[in-house]
Protein backbone atom coordinates (compact mmCIF):
# COMPACT_ATOMS: atom_id res chain seq x y z
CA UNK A 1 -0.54 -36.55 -29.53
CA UNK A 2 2.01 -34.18 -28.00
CA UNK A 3 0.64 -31.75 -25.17
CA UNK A 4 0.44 -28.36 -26.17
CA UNK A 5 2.57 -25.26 -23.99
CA UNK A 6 1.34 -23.36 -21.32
CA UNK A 7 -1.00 -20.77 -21.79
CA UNK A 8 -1.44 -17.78 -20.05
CA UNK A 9 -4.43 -15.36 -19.36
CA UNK A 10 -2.52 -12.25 -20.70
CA UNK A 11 -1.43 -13.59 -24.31
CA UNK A 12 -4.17 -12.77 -26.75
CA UNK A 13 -4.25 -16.04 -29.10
CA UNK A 14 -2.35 -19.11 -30.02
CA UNK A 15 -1.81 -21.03 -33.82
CA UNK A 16 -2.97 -23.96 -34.17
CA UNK A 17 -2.89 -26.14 -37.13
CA UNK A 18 -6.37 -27.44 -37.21
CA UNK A 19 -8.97 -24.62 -38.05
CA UNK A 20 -11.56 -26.18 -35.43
CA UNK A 21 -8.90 -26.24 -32.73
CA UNK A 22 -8.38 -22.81 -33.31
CA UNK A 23 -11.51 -21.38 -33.64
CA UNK A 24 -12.26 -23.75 -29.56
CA UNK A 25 -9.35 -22.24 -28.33
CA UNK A 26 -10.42 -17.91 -29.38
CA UNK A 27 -13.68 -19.10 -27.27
CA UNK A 28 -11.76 -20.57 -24.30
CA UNK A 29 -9.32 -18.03 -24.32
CA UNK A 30 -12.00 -15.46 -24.09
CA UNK A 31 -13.70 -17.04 -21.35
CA UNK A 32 -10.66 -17.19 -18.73
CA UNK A 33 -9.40 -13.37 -20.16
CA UNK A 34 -9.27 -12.59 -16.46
CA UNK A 35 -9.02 -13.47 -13.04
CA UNK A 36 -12.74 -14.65 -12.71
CA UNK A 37 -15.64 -15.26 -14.66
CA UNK A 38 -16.41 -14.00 -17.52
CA UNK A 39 -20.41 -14.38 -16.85
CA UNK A 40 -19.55 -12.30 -13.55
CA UNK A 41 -21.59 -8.75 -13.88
CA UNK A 42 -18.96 -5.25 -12.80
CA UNK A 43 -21.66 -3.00 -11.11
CA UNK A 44 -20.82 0.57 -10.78
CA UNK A 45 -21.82 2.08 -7.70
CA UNK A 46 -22.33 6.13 -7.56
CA UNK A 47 -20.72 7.60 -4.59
CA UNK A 48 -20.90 11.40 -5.55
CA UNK A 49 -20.67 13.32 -8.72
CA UNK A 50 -16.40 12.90 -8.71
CA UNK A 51 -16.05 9.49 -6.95
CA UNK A 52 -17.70 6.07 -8.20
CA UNK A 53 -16.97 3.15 -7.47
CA UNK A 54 -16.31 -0.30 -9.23
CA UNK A 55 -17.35 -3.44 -7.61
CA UNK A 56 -17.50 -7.33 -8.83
CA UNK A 57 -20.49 -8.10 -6.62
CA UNK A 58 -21.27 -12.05 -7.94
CA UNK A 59 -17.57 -13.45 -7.28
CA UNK A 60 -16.82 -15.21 -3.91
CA UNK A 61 -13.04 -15.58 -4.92
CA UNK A 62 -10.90 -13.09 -3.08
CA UNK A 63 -9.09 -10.32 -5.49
CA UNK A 64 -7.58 -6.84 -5.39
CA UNK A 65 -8.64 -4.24 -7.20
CA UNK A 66 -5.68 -4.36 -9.57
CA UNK A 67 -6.95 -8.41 -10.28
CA UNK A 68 -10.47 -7.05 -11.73
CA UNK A 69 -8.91 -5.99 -14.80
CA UNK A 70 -12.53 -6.05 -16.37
CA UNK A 71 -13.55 -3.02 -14.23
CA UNK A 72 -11.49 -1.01 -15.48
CA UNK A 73 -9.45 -1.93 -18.91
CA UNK A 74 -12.73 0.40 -20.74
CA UNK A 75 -11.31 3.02 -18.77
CA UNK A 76 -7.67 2.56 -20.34
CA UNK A 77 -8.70 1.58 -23.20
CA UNK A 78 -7.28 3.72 -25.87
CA UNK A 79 -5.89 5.87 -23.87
CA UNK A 80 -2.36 7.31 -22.69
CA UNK A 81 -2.09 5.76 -19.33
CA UNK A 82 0.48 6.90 -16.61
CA UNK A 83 0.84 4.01 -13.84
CA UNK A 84 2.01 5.44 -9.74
CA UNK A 85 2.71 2.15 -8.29
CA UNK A 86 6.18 0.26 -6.85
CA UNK A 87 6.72 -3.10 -6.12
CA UNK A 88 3.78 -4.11 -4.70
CA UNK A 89 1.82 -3.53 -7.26
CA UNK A 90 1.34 -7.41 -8.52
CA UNK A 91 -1.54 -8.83 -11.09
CA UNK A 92 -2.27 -12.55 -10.18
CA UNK A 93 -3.17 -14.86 -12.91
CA UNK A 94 -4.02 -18.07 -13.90
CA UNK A 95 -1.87 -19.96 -16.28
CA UNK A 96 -4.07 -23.14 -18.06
CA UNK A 97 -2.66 -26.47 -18.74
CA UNK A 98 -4.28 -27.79 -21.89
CA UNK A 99 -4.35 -30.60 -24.00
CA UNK A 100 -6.20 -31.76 -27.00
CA UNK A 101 -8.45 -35.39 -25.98
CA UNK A 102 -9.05 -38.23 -28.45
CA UNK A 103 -12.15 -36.38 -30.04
CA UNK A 104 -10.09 -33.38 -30.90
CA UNK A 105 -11.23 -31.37 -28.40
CA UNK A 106 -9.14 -29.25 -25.63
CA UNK A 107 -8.71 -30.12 -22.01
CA UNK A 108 -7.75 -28.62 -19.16
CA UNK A 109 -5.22 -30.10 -17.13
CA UNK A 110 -4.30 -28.04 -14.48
CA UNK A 111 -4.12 -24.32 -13.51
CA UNK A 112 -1.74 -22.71 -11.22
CA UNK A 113 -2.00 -18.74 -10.43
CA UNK A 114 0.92 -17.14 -10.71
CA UNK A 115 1.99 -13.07 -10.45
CA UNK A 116 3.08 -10.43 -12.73
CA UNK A 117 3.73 -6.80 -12.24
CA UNK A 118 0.84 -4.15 -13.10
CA UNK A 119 3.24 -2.42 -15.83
CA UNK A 120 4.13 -5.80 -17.58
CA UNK A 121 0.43 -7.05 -17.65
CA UNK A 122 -0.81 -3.70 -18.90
CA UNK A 123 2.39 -3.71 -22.02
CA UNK A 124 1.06 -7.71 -22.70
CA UNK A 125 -2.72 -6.27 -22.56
CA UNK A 126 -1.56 -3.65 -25.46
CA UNK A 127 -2.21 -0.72 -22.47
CA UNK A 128 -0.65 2.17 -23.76
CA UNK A 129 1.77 3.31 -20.80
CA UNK A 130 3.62 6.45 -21.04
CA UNK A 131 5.18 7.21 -17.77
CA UNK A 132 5.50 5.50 -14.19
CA UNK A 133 6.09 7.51 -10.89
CA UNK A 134 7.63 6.38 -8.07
CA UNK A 135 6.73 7.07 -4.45
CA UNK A 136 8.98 6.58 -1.44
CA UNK A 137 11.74 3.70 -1.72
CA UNK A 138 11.49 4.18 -5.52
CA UNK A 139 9.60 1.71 -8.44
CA UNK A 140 11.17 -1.30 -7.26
CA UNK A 141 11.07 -0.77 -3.76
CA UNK A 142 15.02 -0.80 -2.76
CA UNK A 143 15.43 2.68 -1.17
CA UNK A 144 15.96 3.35 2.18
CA UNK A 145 13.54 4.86 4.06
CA UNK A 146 13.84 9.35 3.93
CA UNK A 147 16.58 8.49 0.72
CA UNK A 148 15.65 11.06 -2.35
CA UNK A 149 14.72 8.89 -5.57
CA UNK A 150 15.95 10.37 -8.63
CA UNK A 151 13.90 9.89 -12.09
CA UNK A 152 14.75 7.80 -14.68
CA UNK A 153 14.20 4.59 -16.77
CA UNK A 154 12.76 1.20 -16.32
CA UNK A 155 15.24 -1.29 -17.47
CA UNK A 156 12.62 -3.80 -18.54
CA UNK A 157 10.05 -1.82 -20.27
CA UNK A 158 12.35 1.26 -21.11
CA UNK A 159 9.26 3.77 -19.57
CA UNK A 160 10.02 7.04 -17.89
CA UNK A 161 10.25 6.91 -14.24
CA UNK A 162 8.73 10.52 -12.33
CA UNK A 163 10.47 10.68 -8.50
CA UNK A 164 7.53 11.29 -6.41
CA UNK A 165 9.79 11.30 -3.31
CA UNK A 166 12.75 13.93 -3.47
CA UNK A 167 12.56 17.72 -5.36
CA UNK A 168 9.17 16.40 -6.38
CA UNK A 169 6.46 15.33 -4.07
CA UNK A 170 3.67 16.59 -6.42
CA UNK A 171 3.66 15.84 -10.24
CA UNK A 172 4.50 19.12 -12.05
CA UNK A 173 1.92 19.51 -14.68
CA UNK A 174 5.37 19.03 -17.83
CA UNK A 175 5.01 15.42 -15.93
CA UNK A 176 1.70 14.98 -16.73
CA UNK A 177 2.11 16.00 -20.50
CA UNK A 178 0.59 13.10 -22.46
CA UNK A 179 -1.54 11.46 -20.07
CA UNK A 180 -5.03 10.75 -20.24
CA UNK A 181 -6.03 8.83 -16.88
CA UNK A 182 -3.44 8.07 -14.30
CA UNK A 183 -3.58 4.42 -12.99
CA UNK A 184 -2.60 4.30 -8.78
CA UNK A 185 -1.74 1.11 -7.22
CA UNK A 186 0.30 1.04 -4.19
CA UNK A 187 0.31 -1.23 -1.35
CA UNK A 188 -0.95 1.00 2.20
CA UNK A 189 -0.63 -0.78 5.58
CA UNK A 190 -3.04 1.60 7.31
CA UNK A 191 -0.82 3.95 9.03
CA UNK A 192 -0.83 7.77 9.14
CA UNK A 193 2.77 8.08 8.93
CA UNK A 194 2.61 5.61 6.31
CA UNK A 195 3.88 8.36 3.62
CA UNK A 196 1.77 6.52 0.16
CA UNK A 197 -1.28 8.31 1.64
CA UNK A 198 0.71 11.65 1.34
CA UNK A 199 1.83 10.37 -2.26
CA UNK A 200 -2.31 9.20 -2.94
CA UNK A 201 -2.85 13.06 -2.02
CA UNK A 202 -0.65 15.15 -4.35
CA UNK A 203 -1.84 13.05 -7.55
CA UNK A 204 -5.65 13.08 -6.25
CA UNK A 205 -4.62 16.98 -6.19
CA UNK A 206 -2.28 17.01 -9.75
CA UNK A 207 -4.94 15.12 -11.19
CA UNK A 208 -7.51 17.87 -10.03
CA UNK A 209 -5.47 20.45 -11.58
CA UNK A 210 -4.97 18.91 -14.77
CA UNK A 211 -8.38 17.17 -15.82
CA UNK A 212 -7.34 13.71 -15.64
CA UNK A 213 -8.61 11.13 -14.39
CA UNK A 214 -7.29 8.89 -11.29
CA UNK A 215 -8.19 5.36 -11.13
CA UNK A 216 -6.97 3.79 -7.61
CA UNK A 217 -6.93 -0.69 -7.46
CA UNK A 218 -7.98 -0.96 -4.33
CA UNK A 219 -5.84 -3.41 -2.15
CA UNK A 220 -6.62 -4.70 1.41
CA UNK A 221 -5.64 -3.29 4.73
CA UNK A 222 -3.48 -5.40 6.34
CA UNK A 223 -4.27 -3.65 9.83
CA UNK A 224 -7.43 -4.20 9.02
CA UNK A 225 -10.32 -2.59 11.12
CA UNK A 226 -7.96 -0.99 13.80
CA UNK A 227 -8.80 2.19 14.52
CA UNK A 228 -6.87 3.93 16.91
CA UNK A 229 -3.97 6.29 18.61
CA UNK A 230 -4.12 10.38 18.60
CA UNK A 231 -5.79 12.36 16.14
CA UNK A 232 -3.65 14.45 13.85
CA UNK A 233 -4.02 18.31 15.19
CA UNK A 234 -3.61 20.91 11.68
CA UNK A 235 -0.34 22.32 12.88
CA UNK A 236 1.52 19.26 12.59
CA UNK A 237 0.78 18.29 9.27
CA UNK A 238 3.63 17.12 7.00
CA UNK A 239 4.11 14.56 4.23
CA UNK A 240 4.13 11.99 7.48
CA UNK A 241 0.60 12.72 8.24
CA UNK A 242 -1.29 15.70 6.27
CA UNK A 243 -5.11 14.79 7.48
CA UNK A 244 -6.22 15.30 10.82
CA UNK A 245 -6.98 11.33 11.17
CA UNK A 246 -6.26 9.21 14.23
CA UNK A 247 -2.74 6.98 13.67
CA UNK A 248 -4.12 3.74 12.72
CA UNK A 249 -7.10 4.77 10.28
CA UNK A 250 -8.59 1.19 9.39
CA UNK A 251 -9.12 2.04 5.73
CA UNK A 252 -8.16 0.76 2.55
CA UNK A 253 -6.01 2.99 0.53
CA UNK A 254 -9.70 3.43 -2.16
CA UNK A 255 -11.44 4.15 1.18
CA UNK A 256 -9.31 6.55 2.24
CA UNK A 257 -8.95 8.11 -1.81
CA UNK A 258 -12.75 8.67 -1.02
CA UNK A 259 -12.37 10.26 2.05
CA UNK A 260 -9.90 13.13 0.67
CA UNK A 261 -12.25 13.83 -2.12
CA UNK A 262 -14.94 13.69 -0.26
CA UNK A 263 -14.33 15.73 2.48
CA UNK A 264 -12.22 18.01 -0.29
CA UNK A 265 -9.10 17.70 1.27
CA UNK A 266 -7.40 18.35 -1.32
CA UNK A 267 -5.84 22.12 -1.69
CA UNK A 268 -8.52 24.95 -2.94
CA UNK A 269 -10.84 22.03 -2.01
CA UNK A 270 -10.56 20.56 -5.30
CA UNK A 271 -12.01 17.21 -5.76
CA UNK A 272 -10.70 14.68 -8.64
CA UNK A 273 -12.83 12.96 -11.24
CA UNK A 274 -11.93 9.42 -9.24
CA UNK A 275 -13.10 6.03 -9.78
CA UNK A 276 -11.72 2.86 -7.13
CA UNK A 277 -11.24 -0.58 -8.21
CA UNK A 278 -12.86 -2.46 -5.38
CA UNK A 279 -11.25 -5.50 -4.02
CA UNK A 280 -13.63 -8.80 -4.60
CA UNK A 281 -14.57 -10.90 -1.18
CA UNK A 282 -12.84 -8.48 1.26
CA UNK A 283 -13.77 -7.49 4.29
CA UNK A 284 -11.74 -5.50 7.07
CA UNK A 285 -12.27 -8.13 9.55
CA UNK A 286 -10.03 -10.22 7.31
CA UNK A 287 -6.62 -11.49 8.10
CA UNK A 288 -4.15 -10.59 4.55
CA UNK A 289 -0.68 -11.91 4.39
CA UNK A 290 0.76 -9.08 1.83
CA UNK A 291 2.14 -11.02 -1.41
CA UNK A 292 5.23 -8.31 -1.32
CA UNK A 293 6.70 -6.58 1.13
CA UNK A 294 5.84 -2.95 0.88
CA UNK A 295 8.93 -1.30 1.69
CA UNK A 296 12.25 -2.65 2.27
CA UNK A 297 12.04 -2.13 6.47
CA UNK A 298 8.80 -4.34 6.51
CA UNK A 299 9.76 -7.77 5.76
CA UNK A 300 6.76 -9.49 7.18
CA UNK A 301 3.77 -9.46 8.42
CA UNK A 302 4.67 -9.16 12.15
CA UNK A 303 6.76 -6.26 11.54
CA UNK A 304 3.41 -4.90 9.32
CA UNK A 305 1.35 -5.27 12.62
CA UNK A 306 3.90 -4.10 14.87
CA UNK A 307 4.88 -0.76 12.90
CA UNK A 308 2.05 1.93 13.60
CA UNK A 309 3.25 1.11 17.44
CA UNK A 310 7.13 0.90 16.92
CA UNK A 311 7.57 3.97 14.78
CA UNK A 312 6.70 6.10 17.76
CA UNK A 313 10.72 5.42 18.37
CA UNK A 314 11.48 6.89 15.24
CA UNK A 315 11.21 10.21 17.17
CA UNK A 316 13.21 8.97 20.49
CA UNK A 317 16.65 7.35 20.66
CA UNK A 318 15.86 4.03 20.36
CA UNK A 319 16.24 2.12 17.26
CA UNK A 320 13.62 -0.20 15.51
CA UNK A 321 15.90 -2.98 14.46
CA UNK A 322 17.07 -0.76 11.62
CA UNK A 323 20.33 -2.85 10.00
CA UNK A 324 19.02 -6.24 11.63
CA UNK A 325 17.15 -9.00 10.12
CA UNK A 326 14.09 -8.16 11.93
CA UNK A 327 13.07 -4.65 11.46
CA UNK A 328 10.07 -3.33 13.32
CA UNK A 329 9.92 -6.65 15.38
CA UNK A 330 12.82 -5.86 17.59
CA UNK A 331 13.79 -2.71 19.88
CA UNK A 332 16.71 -1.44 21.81
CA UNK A 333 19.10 1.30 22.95
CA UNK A 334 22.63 1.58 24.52
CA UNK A 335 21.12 3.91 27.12
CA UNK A 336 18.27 1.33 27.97
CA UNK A 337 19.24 -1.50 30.69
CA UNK A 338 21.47 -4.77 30.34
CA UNK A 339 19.39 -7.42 29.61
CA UNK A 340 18.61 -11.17 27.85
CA UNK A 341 18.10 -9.78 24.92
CA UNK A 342 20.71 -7.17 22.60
CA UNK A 343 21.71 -6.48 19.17
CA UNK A 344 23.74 -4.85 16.98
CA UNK A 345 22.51 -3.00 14.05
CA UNK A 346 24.77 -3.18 10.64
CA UNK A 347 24.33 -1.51 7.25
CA UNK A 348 22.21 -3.63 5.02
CA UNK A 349 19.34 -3.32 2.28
CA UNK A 350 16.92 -0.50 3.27
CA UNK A 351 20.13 0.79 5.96
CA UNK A 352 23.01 2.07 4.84
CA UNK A 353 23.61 3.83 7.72
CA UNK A 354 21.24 2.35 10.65
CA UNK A 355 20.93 4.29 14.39
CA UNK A 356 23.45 2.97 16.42
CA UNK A 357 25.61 1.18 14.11
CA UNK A 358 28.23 -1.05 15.17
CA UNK A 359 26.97 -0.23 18.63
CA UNK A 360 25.06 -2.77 20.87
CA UNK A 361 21.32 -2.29 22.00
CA UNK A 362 19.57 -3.60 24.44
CA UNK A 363 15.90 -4.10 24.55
CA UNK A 364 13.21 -6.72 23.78
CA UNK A 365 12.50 -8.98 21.00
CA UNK A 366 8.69 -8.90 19.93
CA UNK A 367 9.29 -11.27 16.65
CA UNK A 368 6.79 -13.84 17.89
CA UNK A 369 4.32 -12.32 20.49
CA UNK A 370 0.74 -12.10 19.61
CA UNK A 371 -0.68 -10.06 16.88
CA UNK A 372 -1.65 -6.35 18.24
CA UNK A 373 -5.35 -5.49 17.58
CA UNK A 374 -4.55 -1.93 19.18
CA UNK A 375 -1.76 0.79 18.63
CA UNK A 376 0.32 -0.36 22.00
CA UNK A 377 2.04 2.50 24.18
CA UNK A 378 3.46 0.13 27.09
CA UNK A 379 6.88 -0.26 24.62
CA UNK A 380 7.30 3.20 24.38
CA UNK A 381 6.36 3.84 28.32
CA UNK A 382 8.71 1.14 29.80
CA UNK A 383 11.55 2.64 27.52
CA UNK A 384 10.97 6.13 28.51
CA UNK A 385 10.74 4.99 32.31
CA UNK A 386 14.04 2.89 32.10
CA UNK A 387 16.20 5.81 30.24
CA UNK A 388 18.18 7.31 32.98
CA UNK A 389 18.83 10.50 30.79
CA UNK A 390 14.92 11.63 29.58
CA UNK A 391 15.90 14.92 28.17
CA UNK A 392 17.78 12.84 25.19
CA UNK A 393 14.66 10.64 25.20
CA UNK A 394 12.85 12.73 22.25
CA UNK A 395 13.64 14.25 19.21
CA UNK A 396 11.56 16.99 17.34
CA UNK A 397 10.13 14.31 14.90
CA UNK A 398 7.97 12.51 17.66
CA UNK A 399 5.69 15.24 17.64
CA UNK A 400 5.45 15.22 14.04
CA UNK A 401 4.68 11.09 13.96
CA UNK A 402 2.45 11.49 16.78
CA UNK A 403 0.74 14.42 14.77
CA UNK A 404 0.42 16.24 18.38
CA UNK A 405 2.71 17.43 21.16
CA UNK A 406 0.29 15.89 23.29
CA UNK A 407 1.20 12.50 23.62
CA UNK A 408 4.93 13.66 24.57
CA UNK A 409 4.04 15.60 27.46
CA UNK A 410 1.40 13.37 28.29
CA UNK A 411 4.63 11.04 28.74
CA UNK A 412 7.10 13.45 30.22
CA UNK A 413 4.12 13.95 33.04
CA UNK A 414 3.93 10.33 33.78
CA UNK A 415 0.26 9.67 32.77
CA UNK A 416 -1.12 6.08 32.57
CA UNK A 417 -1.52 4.29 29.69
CA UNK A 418 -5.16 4.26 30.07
CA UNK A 419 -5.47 7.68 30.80
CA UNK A 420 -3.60 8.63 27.29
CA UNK A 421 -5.90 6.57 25.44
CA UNK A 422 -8.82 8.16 27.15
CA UNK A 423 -7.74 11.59 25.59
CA UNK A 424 -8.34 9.86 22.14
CA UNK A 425 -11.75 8.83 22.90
CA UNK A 426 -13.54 11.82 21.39
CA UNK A 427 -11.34 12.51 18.29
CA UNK A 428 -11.25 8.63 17.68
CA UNK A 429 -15.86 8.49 17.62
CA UNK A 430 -15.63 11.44 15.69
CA UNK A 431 -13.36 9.62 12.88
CA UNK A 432 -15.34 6.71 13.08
CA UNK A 433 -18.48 8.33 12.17
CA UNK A 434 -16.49 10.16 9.04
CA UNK A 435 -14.84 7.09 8.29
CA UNK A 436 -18.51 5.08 8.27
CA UNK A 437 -19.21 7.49 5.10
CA UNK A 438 -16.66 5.91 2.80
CA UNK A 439 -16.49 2.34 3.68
CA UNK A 440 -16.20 0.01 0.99
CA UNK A 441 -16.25 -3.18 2.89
């Protein structure tokens, strides 16, 4: 007897000639519908009267919040769905080898997990999607960095695409014509400056103003349980850090969505009817290799681990291996001294037009040192200390990455590295002690 095709979690039936094979296969195909279990029990866990929480407690196999399609498809169900996500916002599967054995009955062969994007497993689950909108670097994730995304259309589904990042930060409430609950799954590496958070914001706050409901999959924090670096102070606020929050935050991106309702950060403090999509058996002590890289600048995990502490340079004139192969792994300036180590950065995807190009830099490779467990200052020190020049050191945009002017005259005065972080200490057992209030994990 020939073997039957693949079948796949997301397709709701297949023919079959015999009655009785058909009638085996609507059972099976209801009992591997998702991800897990289909015996596991979603408990719903109050938080406050605006914020709840949706947890698969009984399953000890790791998946994101976006995975547990059970938790939430009875919130989408029937309705007109709008879907704020990019690249990174992957479904993983499991497709089932089958085959009928010698009694008639069906067999499974194999089973190999593969991915699918959010807005094509929703379409093959019947969702109805209306509209996606696009943070920073766009839907599919091939801007550069600061580049202003127009709107426009998905090629493969034909939906709408909203610019979150250009004229539009904020959905206008004409964008949210037509939508019922708005579905937000983006990929956060834990980083104030980090602008999805600033994205998470203005929906939390359009979906405030306009009744509708905000569902955030929960995905895990690749930076895991690092909490560190200077507290945000109010006047520097911009879409690179609006919360007065330390630099590395050590939340998920539902962990944090509960902290800005919560502490009704939102403007008028509005809070959102929101409900979170927990991850299943995660926990911030956990090492996550990202399946997708979340913008086009972070290729990898080291340059993930090494960004909170290399984007301090964004603000100074040395470059971050912008135009290289290894971006956020690498650093270097004309102006620094001749060493082993250069490089020369060249247009490429996520550069068009890198600092310094064509120009070579000299600095230090950090591609395979250790992971950090810490936001690290001794780059940024021993650059500042080498550059012969230090008026042309910093631009105006440290003190908006750095959320304070602090930490650049803390510099410019030639304080220690220990005696920075010792400025942090208060600000950074404050957070922690807010941030214990909306842990998840």
């Amino acid at each position: 007897m020939n073997h039957f095709n693949v079948l796949r979690l997301y397709y709701s039936g297949f023919i079959y000639q015999k009655a009785k094979l058909f009638l085996i296969l609507i059972v099976i195909s209801g009992f591997v519908i998702s991800c897990k279990p289909a015996q596991n029990k979603i408990k719903s866990k109050e938080i406050s009267r605006k914020t709840r929480v949706v947890t698969n407690k009984n399953n000890n196999r790791f998946s994101t919040g976006a995975d547990n399609f059970e938790g939430y498809f009875s919130l989408i169900e029937n309705k007109r769905v709008g879907i704020v996500s990019n690249q990174t916002g992957i479904v993983f599967y499991d497709s089932i080898f089958m085959t009928p054995n010698k009694n008639g009955l069906l067999h499974v062969l194999d089973r190999e997990t593969k991915k699918i994007h959010l807005v094509d497993f929703l379409k093959n689950k019947k969702i109805n999607l209306q509209k996606i909108y696009a943070p920073e670097h766009g839907f599919r994730g091939t801007a550069d960095a600061g580049e202003h995304i127009v709107d426009g259309k998905d090629t493969k589904t034909g939906l709408p695409i909203i610019s979150l990042y250009g004229e539009n930060r904020k959905p206008k409430q004409e964008h949210l014509e037509g939508i019922d609950v708005l579905i937000f799954d983006i990929q956060d590496v834990g980083a104030r400056f980090y602008t999805y958070i600033s994205t998470l914001h203005y929906i939390m706050e359009a979906c405030a103003e306009n009744s509708i409901s905000l569902i955030v999959l929960d995905r895990p924090n690749p930076n895991g349980n690092i909490v560190d670096g200077p507290m945000l102070e109010k006047e520097f606020s911009s879409f690179v850090g609006m919360h007065q929050i330390p630099l590395l935050h050590g939340m998920t991106i539902g962990e944090y969505a509960k902290m800005i309702n919560g502490e009704k950060w939102l403007k008028d403090s509005l809070q959102c009817d929101l409900k979170v999509i927990a991850c299943s058996s995660y926990h911030h002590e956990m090492s996550y290799s990202l399946p997708e890289k979340p913008s086009p600048n972070l290729p990898n995990d080291q340059a993930i681990n090494l960004y909170a502490s290399l984007c301090l340079f964004e603000g100074t004139n040395v470059s971050v291996g912008r135009g290289t192969e290894k971006q956020f792994q690498i650093y270097g300036s004309p102006y620094l001294p001749v060493g082993d180590f250069s490089f020369i950065p060249r247009p490429n995807f996520g550069a068009k037009e890198p600092l310094y190009n064509g120009i070579e830099c000299f600095g230090e490779d950090l591609s395979n040192i250790p992971k950090t467990t810490k936001l690290e200052l001794k780059w940024l020190l021993k650059t500042y200390n080498e550059t012969v020049d230090k008026t042309k050191f910093f631009n105006s945009f440290f003190s908006k990455l750095a959320g304070t002017k602090k930490l650049q005259e803390q510099i410019e005065a030639g304080l220690s590295e220990d005696e920075i972080r010792e400025s942090w200490k208060n600000g950074l057992n404050d957070f922690r002690k807010l941030r214990k209030k909306y842990l998840i994990y």
